[in-house]
PDB file of N, CA and C in Angstrom:
ATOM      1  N   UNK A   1      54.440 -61.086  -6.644  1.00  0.00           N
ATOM      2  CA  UNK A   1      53.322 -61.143  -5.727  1.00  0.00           C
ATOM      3  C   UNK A   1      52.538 -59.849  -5.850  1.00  0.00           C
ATOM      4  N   UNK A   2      50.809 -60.152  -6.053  1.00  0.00           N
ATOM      5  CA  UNK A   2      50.492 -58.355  -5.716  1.00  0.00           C
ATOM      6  C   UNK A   2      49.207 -58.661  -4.518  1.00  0.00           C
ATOM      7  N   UNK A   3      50.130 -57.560  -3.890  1.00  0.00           N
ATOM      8  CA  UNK A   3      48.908 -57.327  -3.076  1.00  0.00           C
ATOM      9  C   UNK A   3      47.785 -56.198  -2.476  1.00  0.00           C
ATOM     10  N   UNK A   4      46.693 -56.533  -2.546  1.00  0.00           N
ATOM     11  CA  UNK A   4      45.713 -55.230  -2.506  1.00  0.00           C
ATOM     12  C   UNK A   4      45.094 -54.707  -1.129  1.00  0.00           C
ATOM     13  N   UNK A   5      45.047 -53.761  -1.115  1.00  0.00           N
ATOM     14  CA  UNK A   5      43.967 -53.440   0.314  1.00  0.00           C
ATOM     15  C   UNK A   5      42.988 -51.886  -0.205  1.00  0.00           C
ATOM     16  N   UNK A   6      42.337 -52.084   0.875  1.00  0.00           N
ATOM     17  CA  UNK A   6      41.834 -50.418   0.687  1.00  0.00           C
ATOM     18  C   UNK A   6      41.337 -49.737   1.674  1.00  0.00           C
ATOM     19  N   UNK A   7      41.289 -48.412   1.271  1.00  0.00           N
ATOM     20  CA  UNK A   7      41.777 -47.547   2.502  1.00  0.00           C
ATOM     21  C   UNK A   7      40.392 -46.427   2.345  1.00  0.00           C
ATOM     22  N   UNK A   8      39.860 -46.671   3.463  1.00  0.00           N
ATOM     23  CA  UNK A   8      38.213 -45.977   3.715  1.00  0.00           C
ATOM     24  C   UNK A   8      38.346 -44.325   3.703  1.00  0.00           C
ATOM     25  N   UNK A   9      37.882 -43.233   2.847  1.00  0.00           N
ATOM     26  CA  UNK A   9      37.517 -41.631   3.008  1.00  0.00           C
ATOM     27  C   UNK A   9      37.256 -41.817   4.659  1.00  0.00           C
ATOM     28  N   UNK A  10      38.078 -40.349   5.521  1.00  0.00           N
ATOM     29  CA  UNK A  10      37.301 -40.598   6.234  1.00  0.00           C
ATOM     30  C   UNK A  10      38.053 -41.304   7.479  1.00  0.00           C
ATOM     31  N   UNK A  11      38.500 -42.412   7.343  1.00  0.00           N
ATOM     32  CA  UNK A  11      39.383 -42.608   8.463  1.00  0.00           C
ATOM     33  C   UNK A  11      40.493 -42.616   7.556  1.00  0.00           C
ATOM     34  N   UNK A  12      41.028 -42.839   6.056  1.00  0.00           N
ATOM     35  CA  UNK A  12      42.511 -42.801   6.183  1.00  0.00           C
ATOM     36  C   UNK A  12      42.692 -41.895   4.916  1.00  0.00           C
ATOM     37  N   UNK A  13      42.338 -40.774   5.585  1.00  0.00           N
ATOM     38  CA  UNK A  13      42.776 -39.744   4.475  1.00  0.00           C
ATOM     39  C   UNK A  13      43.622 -39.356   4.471  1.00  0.00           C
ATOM     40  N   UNK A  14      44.712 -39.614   5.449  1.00  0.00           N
ATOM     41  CA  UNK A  14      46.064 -39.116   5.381  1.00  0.00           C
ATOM     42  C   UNK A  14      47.146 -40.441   4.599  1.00  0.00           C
ATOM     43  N   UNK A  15      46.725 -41.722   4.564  1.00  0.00           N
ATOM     44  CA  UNK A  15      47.296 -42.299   3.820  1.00  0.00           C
ATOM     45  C   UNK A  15      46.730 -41.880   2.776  1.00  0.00           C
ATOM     46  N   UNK A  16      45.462 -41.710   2.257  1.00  0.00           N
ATOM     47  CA  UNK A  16      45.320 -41.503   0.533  1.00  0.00           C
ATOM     48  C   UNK A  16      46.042 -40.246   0.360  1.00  0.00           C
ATOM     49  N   UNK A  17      45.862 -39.451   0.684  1.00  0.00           N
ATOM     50  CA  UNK A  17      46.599 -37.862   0.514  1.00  0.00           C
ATOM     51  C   UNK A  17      48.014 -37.892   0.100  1.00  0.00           C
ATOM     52  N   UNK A  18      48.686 -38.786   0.959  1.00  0.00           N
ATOM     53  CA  UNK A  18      50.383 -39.356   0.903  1.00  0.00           C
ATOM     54  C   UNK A  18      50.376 -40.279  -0.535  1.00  0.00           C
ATOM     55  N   UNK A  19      49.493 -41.363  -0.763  1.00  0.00           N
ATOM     56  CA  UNK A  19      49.570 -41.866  -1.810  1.00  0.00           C
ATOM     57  C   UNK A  19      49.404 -41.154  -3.361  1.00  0.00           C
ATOM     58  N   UNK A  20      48.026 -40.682  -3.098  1.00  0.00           N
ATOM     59  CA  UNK A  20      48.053 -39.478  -4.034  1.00  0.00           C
ATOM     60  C   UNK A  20      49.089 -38.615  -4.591  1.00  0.00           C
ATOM     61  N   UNK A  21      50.112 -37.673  -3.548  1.00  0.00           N
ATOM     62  CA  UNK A  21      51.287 -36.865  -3.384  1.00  0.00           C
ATOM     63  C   UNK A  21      52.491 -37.583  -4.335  1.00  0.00           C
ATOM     64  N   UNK A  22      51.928 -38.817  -4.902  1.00  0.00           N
ATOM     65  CA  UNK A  22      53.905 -39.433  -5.603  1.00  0.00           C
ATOM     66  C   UNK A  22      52.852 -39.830  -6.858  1.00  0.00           C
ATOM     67  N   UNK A  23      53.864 -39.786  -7.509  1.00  0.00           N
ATOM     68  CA  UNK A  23      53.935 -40.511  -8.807  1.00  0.00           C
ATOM     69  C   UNK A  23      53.272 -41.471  -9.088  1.00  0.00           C
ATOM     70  N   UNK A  24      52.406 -41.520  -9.973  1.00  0.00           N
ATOM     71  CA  UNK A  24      51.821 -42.954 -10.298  1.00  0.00           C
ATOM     72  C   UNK A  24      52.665 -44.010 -10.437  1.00  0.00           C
ATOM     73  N   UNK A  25      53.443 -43.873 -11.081  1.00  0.00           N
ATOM     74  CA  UNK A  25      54.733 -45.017 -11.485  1.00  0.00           C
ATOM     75  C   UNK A  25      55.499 -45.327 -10.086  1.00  0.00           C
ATOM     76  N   UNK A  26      55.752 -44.426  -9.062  1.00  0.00           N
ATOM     77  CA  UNK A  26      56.612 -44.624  -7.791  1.00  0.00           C
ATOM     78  C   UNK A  26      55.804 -45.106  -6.768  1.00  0.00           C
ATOM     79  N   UNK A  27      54.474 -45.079  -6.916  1.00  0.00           N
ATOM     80  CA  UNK A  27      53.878 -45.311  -5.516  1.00  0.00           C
ATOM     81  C   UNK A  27      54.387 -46.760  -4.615  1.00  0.00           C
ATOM     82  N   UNK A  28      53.845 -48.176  -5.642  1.00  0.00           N
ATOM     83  CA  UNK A  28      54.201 -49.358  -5.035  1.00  0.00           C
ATOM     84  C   UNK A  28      55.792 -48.887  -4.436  1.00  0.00           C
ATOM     85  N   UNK A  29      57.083 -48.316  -5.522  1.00  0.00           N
ATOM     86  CA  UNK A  29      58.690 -47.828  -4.560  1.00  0.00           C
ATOM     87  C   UNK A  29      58.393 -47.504  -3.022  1.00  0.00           C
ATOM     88  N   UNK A  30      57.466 -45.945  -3.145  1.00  0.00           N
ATOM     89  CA  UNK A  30      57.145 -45.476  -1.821  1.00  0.00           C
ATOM     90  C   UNK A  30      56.380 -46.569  -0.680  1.00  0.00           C
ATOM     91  N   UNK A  31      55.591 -46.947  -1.141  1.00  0.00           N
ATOM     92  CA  UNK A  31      55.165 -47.993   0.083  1.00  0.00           C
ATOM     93  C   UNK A  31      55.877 -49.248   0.516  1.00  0.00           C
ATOM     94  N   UNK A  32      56.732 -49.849  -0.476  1.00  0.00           N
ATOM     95  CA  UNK A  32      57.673 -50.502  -0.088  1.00  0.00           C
ATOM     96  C   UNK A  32      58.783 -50.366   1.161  1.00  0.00           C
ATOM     97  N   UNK A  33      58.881 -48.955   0.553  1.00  0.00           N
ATOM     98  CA  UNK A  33      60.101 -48.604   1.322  1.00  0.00           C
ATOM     99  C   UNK A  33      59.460 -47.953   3.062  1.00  0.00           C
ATOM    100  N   UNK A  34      58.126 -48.201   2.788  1.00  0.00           N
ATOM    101  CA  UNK A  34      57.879 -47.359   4.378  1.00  0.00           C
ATOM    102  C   UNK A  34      57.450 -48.733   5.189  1.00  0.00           C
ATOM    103  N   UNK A  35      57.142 -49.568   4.397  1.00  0.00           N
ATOM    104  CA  UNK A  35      56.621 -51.314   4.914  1.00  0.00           C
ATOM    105  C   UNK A  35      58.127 -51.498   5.713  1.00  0.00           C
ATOM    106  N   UNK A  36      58.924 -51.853   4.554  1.00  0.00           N
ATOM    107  CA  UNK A  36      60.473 -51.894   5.186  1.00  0.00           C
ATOM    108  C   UNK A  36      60.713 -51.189   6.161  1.00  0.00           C
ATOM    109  N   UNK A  37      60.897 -49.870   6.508  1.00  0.00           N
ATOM    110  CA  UNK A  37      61.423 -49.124   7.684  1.00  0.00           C
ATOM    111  C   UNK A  37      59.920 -49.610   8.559  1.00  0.00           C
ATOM    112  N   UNK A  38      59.237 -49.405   8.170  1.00  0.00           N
ATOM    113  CA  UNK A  38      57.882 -50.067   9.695  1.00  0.00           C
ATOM    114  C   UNK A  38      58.875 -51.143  10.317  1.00  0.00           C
ATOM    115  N   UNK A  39      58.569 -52.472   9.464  1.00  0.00           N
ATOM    116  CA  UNK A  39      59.459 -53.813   9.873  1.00  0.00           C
ATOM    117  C   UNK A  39      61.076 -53.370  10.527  1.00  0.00           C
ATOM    118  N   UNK A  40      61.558 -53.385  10.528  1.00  0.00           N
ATOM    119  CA  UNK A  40      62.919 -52.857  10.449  1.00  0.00           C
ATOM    120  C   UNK A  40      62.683 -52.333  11.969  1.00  0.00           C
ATOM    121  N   UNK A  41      61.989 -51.410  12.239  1.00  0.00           N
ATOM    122  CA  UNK A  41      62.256 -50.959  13.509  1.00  0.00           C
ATOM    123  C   UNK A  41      61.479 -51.049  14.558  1.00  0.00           C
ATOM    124  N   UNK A  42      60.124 -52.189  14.191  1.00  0.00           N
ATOM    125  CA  UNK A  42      59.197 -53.156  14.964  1.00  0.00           C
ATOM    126  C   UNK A  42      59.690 -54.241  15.088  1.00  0.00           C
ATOM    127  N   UNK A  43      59.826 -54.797  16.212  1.00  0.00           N
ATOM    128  CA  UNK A  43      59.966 -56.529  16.278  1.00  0.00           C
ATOM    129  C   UNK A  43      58.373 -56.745  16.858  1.00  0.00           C
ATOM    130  N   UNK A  44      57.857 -57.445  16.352  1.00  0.00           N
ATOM    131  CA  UNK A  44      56.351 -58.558  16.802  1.00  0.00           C
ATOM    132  C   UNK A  44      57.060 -59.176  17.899  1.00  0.00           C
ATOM    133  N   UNK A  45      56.065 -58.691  18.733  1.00  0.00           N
ATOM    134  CA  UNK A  45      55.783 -60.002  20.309  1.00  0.00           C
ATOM    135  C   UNK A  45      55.664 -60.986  19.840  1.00  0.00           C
ATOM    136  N   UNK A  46      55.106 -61.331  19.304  1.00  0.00           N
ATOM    137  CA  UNK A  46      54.754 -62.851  19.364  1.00  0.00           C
ATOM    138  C   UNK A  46      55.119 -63.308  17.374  1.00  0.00           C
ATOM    139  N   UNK A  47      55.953 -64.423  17.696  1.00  0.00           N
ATOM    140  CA  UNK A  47      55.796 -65.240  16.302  1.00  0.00           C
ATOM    141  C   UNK A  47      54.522 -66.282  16.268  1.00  0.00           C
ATOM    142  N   UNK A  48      53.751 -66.762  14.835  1.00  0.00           N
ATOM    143  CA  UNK A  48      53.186 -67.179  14.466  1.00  0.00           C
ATOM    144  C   UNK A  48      53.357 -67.619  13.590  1.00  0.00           C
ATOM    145  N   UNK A  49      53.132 -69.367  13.475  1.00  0.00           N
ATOM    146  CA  UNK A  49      53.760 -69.985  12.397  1.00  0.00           C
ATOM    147  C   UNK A  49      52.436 -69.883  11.372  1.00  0.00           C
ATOM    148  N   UNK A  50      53.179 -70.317  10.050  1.00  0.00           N
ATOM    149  CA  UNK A  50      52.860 -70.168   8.500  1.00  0.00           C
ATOM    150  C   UNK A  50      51.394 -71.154   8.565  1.00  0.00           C
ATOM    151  N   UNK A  51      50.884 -70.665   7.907  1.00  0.00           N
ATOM    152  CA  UNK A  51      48.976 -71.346   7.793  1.00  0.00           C
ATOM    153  C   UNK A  51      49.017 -72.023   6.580  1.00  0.00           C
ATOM    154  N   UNK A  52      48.689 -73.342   6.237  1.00  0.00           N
ATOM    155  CA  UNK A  52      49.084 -73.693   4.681  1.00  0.00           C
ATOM    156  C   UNK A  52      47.749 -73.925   4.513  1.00  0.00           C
ATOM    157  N   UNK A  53      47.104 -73.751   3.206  1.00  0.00           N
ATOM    158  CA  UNK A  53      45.844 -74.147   3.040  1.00  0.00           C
ATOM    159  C   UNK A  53      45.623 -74.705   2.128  1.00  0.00           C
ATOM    160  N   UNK A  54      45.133 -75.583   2.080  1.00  0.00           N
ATOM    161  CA  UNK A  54      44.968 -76.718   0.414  1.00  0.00           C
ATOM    162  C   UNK A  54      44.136 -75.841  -0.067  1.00  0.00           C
ATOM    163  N   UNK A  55      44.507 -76.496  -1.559  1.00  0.00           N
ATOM    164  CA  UNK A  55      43.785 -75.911  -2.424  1.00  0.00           C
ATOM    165  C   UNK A  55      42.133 -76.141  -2.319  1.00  0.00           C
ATOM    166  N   UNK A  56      41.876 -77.255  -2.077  1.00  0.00           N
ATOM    167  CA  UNK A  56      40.755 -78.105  -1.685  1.00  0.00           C
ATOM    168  C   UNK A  56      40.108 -77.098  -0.867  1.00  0.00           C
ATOM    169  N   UNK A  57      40.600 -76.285  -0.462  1.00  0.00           N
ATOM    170  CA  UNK A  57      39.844 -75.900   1.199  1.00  0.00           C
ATOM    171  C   UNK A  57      39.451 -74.261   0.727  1.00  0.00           C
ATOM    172  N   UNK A  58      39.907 -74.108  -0.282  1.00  0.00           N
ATOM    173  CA  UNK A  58      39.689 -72.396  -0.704  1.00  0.00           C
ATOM    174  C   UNK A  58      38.251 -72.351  -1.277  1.00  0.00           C
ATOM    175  N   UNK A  59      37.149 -73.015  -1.535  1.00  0.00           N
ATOM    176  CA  UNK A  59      35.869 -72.779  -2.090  1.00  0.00           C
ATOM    177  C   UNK A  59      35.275 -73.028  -0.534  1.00  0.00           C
ATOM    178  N   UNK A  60      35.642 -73.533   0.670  1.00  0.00           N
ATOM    179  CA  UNK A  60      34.635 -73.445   1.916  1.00  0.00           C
ATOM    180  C   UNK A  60      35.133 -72.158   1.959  1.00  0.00           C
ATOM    181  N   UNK A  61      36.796 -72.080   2.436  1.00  0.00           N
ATOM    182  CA  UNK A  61      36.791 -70.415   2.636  1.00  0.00           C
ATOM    183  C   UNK A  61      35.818 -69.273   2.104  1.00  0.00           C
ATOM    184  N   UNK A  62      35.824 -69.522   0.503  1.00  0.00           N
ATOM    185  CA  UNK A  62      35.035 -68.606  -0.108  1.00  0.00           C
ATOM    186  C   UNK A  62      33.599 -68.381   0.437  1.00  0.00           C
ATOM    187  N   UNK A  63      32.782 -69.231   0.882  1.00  0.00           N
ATOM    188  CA  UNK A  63      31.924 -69.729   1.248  1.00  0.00           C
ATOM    189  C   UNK A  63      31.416 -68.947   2.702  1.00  0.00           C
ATOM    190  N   UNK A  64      32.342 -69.271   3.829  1.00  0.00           N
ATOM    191  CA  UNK A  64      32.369 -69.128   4.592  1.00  0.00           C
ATOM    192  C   UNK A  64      32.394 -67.362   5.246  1.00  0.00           C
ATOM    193  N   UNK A  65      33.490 -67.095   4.602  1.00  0.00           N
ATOM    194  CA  UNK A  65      33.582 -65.359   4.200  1.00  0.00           C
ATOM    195  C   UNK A  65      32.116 -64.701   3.395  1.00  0.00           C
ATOM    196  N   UNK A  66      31.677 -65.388   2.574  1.00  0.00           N
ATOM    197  CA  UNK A  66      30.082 -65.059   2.061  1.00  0.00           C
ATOM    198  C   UNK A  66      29.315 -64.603   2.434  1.00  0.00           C
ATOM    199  N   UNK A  67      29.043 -66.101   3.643  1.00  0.00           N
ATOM    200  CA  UNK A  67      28.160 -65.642   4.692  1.00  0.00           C
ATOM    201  C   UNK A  67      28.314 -64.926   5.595  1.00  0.00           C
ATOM    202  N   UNK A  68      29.552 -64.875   6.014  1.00  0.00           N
ATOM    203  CA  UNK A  68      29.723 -64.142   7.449  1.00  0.00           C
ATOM    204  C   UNK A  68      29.467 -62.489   7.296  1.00  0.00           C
ATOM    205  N   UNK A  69      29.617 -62.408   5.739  1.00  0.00           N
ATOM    206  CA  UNK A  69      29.901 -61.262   5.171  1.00  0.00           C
ATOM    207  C   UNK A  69      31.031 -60.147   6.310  1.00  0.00           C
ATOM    208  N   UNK A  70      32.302 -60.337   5.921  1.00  0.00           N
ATOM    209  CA  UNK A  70      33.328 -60.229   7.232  1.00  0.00           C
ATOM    210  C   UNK A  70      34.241 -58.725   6.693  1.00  0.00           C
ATOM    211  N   UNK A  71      33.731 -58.653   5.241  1.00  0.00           N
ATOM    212  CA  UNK A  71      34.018 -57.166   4.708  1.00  0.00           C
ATOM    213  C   UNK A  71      33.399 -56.309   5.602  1.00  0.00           C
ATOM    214  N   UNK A  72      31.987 -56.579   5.735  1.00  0.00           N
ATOM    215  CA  UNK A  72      30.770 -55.224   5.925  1.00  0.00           C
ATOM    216  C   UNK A  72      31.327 -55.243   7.764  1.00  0.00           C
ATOM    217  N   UNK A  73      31.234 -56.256   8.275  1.00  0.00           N
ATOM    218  CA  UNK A  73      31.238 -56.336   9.978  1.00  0.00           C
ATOM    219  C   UNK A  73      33.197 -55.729  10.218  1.00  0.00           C
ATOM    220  N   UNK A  74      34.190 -56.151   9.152  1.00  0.00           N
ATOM    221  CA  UNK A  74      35.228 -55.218   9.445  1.00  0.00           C
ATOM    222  C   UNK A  74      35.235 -53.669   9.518  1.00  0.00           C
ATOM    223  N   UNK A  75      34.498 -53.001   8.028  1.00  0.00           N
ATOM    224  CA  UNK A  75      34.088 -51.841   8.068  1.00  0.00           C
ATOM    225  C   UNK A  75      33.458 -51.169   9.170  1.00  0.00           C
ATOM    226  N   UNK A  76      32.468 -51.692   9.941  1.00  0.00           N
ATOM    227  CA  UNK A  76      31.722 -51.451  10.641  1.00  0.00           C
ATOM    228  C   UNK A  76      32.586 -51.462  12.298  1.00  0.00           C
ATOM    229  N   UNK A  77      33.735 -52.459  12.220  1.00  0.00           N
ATOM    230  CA  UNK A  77      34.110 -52.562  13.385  1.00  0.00           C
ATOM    231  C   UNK A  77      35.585 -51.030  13.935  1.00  0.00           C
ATOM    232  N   UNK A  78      35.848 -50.373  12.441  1.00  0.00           N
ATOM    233  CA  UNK A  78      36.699 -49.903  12.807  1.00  0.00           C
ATOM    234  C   UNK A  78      36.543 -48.276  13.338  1.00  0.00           C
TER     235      UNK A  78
END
């Protein structure tokens, strides 16, 4: 599985700084292992069951996210 995010100058310069600080080759190790201890010693209030989405349904998504343009209004919201 890979998964991506990204992390804004500015508000999370202390995660890039930390990421930066290891090894190119160790980083995904290091964040693994801090995901794990997060989980591990959080329990979530609330469960929420699994979202299945047809395949069929991923070009409205695309679509839909387009317009809303929901990148720029997240940026903006934080």
């Amino acid at each position: 599985m890979f998964i991506a995010f990204r992390l804004k100058p500015g508000r999370d310069d202390d995660l890039i700084n930390w990421i930066q600080s290891k090894e190119e080759g160790d980083r995904s190790y290091h964040i693994r292992q801090v995901i794990r201890q997060g989980l591990l010693q959080q329990t979530p209030a609330i469960s929420y069951p699994a979202i299945r989405i047809e395949p069929r349904q991923i070009e409205d998504i695309k679509q839909v996210v387009k317009e809303a343009d929901l990148e720029a209004a997240l940026d903006a919201w934080s």
